[in-house]
C-alpha atoms as a PDB file:
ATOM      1  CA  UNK A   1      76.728  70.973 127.908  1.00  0.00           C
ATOM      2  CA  UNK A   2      78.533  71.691 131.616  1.00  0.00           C
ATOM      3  CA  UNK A   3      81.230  73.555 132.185  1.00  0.00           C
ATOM      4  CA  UNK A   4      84.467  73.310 130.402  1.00  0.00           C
ATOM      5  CA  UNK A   5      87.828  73.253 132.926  1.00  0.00           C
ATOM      6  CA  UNK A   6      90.799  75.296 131.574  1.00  0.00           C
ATOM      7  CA  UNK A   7      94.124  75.260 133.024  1.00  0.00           C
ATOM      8  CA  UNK A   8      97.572  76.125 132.123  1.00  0.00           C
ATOM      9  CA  UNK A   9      99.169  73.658 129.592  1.00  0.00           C
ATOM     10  CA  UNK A  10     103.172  72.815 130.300  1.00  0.00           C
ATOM     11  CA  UNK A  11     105.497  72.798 127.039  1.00  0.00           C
ATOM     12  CA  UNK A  12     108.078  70.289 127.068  1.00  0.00           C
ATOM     13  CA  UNK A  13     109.401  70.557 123.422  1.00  0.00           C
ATOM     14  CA  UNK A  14     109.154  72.915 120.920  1.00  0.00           C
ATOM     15  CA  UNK A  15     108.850  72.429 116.878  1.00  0.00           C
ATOM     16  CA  UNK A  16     111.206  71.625 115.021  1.00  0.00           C
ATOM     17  CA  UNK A  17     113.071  74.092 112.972  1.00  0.00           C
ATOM     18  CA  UNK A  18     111.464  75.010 109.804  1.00  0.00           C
ATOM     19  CA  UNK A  19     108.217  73.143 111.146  1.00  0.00           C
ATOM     20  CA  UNK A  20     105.438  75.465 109.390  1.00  0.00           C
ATOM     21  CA  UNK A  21     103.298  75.484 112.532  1.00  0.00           C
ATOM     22  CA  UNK A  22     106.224  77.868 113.980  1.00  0.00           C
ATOM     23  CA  UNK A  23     105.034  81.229 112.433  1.00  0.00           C
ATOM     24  CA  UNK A  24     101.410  80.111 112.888  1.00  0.00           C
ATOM     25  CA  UNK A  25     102.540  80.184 116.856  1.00  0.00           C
ATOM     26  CA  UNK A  26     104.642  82.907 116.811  1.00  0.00           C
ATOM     27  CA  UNK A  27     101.780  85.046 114.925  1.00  0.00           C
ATOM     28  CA  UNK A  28      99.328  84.381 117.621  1.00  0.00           C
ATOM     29  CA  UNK A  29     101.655  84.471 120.327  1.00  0.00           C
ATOM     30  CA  UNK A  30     101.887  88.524 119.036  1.00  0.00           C
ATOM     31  CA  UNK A  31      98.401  88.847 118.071  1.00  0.00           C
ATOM     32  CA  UNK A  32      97.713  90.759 121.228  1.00  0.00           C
ATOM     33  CA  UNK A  33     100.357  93.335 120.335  1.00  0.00           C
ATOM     34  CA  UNK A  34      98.351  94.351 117.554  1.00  0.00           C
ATOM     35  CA  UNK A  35      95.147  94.692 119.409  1.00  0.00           C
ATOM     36  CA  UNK A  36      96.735  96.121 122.321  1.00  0.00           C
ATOM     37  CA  UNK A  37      98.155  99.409 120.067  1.00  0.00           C
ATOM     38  CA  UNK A  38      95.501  99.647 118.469  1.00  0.00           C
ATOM     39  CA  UNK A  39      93.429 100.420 121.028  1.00  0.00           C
ATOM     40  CA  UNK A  40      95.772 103.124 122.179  1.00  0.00           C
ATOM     41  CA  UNK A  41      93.713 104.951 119.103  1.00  0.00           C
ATOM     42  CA  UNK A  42      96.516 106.894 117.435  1.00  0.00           C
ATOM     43  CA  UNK A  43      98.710 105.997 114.565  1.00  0.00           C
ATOM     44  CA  UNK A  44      98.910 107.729 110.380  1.00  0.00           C
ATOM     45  CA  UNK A  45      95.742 108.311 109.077  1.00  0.00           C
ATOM     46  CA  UNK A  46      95.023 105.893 105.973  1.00  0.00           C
ATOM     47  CA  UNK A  47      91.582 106.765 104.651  1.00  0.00           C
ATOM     48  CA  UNK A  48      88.742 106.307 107.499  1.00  0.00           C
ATOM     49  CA  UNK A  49      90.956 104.165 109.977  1.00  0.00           C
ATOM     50  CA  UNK A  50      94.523 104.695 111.671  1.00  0.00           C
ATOM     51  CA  UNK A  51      97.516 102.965 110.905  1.00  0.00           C
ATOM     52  CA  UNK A  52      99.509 101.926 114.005  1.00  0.00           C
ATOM     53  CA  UNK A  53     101.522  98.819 113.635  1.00  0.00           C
ATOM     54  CA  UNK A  54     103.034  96.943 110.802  1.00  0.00           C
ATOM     55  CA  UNK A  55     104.073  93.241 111.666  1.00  0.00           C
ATOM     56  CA  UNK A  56     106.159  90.730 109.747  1.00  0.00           C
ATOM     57  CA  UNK A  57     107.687  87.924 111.911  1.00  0.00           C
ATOM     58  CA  UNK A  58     109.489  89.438 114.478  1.00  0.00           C
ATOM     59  CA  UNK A  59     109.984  92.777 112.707  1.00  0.00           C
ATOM     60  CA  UNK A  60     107.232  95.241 114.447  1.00  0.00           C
ATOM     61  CA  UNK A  61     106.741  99.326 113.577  1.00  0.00           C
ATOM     62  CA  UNK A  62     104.891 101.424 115.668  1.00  0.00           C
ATOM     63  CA  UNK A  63     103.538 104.440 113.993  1.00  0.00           C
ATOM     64  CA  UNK A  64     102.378 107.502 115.118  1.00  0.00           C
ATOM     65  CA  UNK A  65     101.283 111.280 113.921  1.00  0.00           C
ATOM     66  CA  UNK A  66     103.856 112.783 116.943  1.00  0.00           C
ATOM     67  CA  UNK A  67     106.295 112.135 120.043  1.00  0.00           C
ATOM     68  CA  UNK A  68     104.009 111.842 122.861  1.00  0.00           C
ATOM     69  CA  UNK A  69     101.697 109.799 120.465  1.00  0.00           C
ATOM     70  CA  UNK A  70     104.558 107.198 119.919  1.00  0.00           C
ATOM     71  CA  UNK A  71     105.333 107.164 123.578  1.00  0.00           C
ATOM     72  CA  UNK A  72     101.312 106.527 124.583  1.00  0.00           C
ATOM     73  CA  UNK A  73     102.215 103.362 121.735  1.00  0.00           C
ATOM     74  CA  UNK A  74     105.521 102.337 122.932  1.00  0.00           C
ATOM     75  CA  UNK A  75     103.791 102.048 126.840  1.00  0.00           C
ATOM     76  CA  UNK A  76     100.788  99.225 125.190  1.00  0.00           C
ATOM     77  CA  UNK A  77     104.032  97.726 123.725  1.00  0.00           C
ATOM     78  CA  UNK A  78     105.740  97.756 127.075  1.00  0.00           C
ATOM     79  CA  UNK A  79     102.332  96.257 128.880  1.00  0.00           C
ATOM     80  CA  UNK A  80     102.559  93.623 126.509  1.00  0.00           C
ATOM     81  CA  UNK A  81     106.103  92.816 126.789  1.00  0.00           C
ATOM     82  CA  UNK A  82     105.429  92.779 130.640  1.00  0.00           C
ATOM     83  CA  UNK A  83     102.594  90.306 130.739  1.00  0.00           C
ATOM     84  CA  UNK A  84     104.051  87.733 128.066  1.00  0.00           C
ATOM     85  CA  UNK A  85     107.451  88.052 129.019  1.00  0.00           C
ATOM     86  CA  UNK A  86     108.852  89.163 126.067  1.00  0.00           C
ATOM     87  CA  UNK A  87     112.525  91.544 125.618  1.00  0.00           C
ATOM     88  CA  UNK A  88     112.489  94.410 123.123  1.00  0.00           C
ATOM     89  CA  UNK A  89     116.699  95.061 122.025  1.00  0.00           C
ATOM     90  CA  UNK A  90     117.883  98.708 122.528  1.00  0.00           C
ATOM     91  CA  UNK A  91     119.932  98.303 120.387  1.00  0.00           C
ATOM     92  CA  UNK A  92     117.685  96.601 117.358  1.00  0.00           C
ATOM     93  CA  UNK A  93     114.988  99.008 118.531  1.00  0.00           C
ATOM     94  CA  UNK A  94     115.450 103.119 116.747  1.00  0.00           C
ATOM     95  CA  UNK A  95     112.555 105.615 116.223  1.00  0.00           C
ATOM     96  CA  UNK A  96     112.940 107.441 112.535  1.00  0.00           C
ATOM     97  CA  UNK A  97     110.848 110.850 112.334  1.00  0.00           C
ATOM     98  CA  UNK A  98     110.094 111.915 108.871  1.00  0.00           C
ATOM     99  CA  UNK A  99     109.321 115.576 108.259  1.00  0.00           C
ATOM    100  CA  UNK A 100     110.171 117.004 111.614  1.00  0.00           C
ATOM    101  CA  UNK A 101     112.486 119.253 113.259  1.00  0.00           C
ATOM    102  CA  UNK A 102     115.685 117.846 114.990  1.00  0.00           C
ATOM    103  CA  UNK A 103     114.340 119.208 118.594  1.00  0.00           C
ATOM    104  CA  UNK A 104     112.205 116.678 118.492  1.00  0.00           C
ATOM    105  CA  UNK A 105     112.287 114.525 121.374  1.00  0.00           C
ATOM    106  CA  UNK A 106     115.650 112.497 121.036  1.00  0.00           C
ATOM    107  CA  UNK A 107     114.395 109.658 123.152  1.00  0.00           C
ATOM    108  CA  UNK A 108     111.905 107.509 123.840  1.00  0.00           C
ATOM    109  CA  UNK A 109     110.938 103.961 126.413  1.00  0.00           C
ATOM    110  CA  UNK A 110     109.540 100.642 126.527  1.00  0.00           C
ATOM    111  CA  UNK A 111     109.036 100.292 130.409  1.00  0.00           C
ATOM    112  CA  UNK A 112     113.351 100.910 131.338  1.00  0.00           C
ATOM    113  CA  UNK A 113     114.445 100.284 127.974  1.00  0.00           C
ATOM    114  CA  UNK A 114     115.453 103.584 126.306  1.00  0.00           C
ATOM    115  CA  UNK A 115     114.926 104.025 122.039  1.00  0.00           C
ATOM    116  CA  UNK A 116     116.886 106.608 120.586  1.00  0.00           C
ATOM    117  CA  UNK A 117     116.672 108.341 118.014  1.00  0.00           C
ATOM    118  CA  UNK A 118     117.968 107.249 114.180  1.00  0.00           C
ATOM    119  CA  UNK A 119     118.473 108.883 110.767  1.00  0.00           C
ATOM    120  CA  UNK A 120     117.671 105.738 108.840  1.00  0.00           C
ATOM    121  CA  UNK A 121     115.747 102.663 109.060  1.00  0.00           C
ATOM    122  CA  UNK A 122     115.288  99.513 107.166  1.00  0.00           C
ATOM    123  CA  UNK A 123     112.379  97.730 106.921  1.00  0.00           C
ATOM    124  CA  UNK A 124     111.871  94.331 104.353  1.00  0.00           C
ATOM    125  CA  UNK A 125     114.756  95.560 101.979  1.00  0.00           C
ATOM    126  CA  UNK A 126     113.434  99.228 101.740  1.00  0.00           C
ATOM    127  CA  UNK A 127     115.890 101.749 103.591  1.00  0.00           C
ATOM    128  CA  UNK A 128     113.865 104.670 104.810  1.00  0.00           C
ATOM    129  CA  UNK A 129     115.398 108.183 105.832  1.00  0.00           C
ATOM    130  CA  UNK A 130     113.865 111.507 107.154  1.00  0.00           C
ATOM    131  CA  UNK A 131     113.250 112.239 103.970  1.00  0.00           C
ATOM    132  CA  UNK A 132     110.930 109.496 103.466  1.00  0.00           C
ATOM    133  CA  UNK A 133     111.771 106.862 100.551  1.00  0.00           C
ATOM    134  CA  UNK A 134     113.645 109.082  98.331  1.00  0.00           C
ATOM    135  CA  UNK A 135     117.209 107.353  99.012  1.00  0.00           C
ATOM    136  CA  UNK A 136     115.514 104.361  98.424  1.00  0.00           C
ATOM    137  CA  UNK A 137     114.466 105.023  94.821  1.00  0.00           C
ATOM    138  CA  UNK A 138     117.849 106.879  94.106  1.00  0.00           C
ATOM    139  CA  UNK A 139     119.137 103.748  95.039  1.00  0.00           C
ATOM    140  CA  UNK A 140     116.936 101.577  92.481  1.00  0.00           C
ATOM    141  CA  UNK A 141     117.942 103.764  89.922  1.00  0.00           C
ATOM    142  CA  UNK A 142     121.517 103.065  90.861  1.00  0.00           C
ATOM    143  CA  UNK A 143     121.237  99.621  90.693  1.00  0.00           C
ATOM    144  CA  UNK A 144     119.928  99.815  87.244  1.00  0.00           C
ATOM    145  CA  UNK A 145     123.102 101.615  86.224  1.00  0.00           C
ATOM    146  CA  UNK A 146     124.753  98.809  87.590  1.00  0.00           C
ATOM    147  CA  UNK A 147     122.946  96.523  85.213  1.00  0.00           C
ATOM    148  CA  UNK A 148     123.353  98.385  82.155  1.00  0.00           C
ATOM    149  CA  UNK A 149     127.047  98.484  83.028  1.00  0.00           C
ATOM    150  CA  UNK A 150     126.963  94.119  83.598  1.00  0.00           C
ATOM    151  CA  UNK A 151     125.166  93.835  80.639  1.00  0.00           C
ATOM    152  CA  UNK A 152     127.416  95.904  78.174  1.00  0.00           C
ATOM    153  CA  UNK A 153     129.913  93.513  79.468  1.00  0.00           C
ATOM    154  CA  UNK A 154     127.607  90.370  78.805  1.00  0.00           C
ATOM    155  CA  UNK A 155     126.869  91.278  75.603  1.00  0.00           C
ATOM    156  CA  UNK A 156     130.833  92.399  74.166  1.00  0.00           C
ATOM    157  CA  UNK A 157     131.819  89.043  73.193  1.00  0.00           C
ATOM    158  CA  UNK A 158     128.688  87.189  72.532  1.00  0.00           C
ATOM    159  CA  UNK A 159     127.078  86.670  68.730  1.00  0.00           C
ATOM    160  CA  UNK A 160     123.557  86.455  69.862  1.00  0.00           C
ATOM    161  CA  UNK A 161     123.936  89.459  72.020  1.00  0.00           C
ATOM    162  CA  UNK A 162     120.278  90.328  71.916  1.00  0.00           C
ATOM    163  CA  UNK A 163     118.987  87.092  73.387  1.00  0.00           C
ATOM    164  CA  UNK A 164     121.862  87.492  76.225  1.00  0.00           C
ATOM    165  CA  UNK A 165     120.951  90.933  77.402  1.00  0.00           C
ATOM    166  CA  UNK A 166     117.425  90.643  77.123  1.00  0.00           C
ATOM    167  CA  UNK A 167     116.964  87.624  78.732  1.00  0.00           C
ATOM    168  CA  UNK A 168     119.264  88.826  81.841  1.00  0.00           C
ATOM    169  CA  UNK A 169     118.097  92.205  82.047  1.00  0.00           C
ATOM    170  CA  UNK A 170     113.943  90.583  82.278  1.00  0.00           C
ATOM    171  CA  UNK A 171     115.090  87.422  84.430  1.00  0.00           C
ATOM    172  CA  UNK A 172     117.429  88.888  87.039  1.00  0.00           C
ATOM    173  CA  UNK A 173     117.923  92.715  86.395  1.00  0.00           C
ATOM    174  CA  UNK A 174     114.252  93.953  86.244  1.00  0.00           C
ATOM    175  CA  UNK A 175     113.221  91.496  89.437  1.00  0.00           C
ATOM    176  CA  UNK A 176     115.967  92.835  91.333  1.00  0.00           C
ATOM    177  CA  UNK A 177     115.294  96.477  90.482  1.00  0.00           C
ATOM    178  CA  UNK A 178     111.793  96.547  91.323  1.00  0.00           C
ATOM    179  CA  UNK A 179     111.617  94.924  93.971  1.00  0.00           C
ATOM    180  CA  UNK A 180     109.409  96.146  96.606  1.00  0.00           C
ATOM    181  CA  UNK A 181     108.337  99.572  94.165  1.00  0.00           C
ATOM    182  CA  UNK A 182     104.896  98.855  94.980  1.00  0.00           C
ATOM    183  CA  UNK A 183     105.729 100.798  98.180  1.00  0.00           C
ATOM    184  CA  UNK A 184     107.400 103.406  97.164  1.00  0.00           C
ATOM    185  CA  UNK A 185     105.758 106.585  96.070  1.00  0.00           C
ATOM    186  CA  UNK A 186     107.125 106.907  92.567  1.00  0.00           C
ATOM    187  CA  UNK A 187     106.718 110.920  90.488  1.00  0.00           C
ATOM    188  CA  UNK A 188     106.672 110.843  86.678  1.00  0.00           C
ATOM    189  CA  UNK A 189     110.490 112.219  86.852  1.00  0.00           C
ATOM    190  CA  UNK A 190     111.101 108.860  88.830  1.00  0.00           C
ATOM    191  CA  UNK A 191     109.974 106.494  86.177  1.00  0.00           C
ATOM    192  CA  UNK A 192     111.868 109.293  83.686  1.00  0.00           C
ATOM    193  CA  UNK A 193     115.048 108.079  85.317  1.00  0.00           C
ATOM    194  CA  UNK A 194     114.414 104.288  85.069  1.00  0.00           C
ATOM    195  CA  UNK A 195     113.156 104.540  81.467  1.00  0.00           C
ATOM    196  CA  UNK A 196     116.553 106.566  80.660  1.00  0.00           C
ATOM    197  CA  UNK A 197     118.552 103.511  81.802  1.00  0.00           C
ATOM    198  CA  UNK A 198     116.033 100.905  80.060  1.00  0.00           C
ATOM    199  CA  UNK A 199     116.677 102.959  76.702  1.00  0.00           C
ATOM    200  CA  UNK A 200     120.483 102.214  77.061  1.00  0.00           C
ATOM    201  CA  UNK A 201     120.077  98.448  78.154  1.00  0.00           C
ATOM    202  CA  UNK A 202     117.986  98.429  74.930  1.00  0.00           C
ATOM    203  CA  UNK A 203     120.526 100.001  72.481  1.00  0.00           C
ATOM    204  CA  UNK A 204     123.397  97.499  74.231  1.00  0.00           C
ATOM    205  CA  UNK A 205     121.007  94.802  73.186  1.00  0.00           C
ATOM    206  CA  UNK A 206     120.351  95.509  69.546  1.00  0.00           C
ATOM    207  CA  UNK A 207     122.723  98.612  68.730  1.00  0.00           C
ATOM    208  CA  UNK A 208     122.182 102.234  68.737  1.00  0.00           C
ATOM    209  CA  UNK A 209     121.190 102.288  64.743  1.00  0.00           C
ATOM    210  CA  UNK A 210     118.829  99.048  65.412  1.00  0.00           C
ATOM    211  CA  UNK A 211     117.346 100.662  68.295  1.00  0.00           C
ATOM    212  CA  UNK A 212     116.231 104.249  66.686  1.00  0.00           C
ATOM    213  CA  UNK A 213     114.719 101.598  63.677  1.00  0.00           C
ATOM    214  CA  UNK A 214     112.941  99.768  66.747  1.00  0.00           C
ATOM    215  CA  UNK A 215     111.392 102.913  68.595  1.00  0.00           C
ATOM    216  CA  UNK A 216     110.027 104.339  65.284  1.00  0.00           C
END
């Protein structure tokens, strides 16, 4: 077989909206990112490899052990950015440290953009602090309060008030408590909490004499 000509291909129109071949585009379009910060070499160590970059869509994290690590990152990012012309927001763009002093280095750059420095980040639905995730899984727990409180409410004025709570509370309230737990790093005094609240959904559901007959 001879040689095989390449040359630039012109766009003229894009998909459609919705078309499912868009995040097949936009995932290669980025798929140099990755490589590029990867090869940097640093990131968290997760058992024999480093973890540098999370993607999702256009959501992108950049992780790193310290400052001048997530700077040596942030410059592949900015290399990137420079050769296929793409614009990272100051303002959507914040570096969280966990675990570290506050004279750690309060900013940081993608080529002339400037990153500050945050106290709190979100990231697919789970809010992370300096702390780590704990917020996050007070904030489950909350939630589940919340639900035992809707569900005492359901259940007031309703004959079959069994069938009512325990088909909300395992259709909408348990889905939209755990959600995303998988991530989180949950102690035994964590699941304590969210057991505490399931024990009063249950007695709202059957009554506190029916439940102590139930649980023995």
């Amino acid at each position: 077989m001879g040689d095989i000509e390449t040359d630039w291909v012109e766009l003229v129109r894009g998909v459609r909206q919705g078309c499912t071949l868009s995040p097949l585009l936009f995932n290669l379009y980025t798929e140099e990112l990755t490589h590029r910060v990867k090869r940097v070499g640093k990131g968290i160590p997760v058992g024999d490899e480093k973890l540098s970059i999370l993607l999702y869509a256009d959501d992108v994290v950049i992780m790193a052990e310290s400052s001048e690590d997530l700077q040596e990152c942030l410059n592949a990012v900015h290399t990137y950015a420079r050769d296929f012309k793409v614009r990272f927001s100051s303002e959507k763009s914040q570096v969280l440290v966990i675990n570290e002093p506050a004279e750690v280095n309060e900013e940081w750059n993608i080529g002339q953009t400037v990153i500050k420095r945050t106290k709190e980040y979100k990231y697919l639905g789970i809010k992370i602090n300096e702390l780590g995730c704990e917020g996050c899984k007070d904030e489950k727990v909350a939630k589940a309060n919340q639900w035992w409180g809707r569900l005492g409410s359901a259940a007031k004025f309703r004959a079959n008030k069994y069938d009512v709570v325990r088909c909300l509370w395992k259709g909408v309230g348990v889905p939209a408590v755990m959600y995303a737990t998988g991530v989180l790093n949950w102690t035994e005094r964590d699941f304590d909490k969210l057991e505490v609240v399931q024990n009063r959904i249950g007695r709202v559901a059957v009554g506190p004499a029916s439940w102590q007959e139930l649980k023995h």
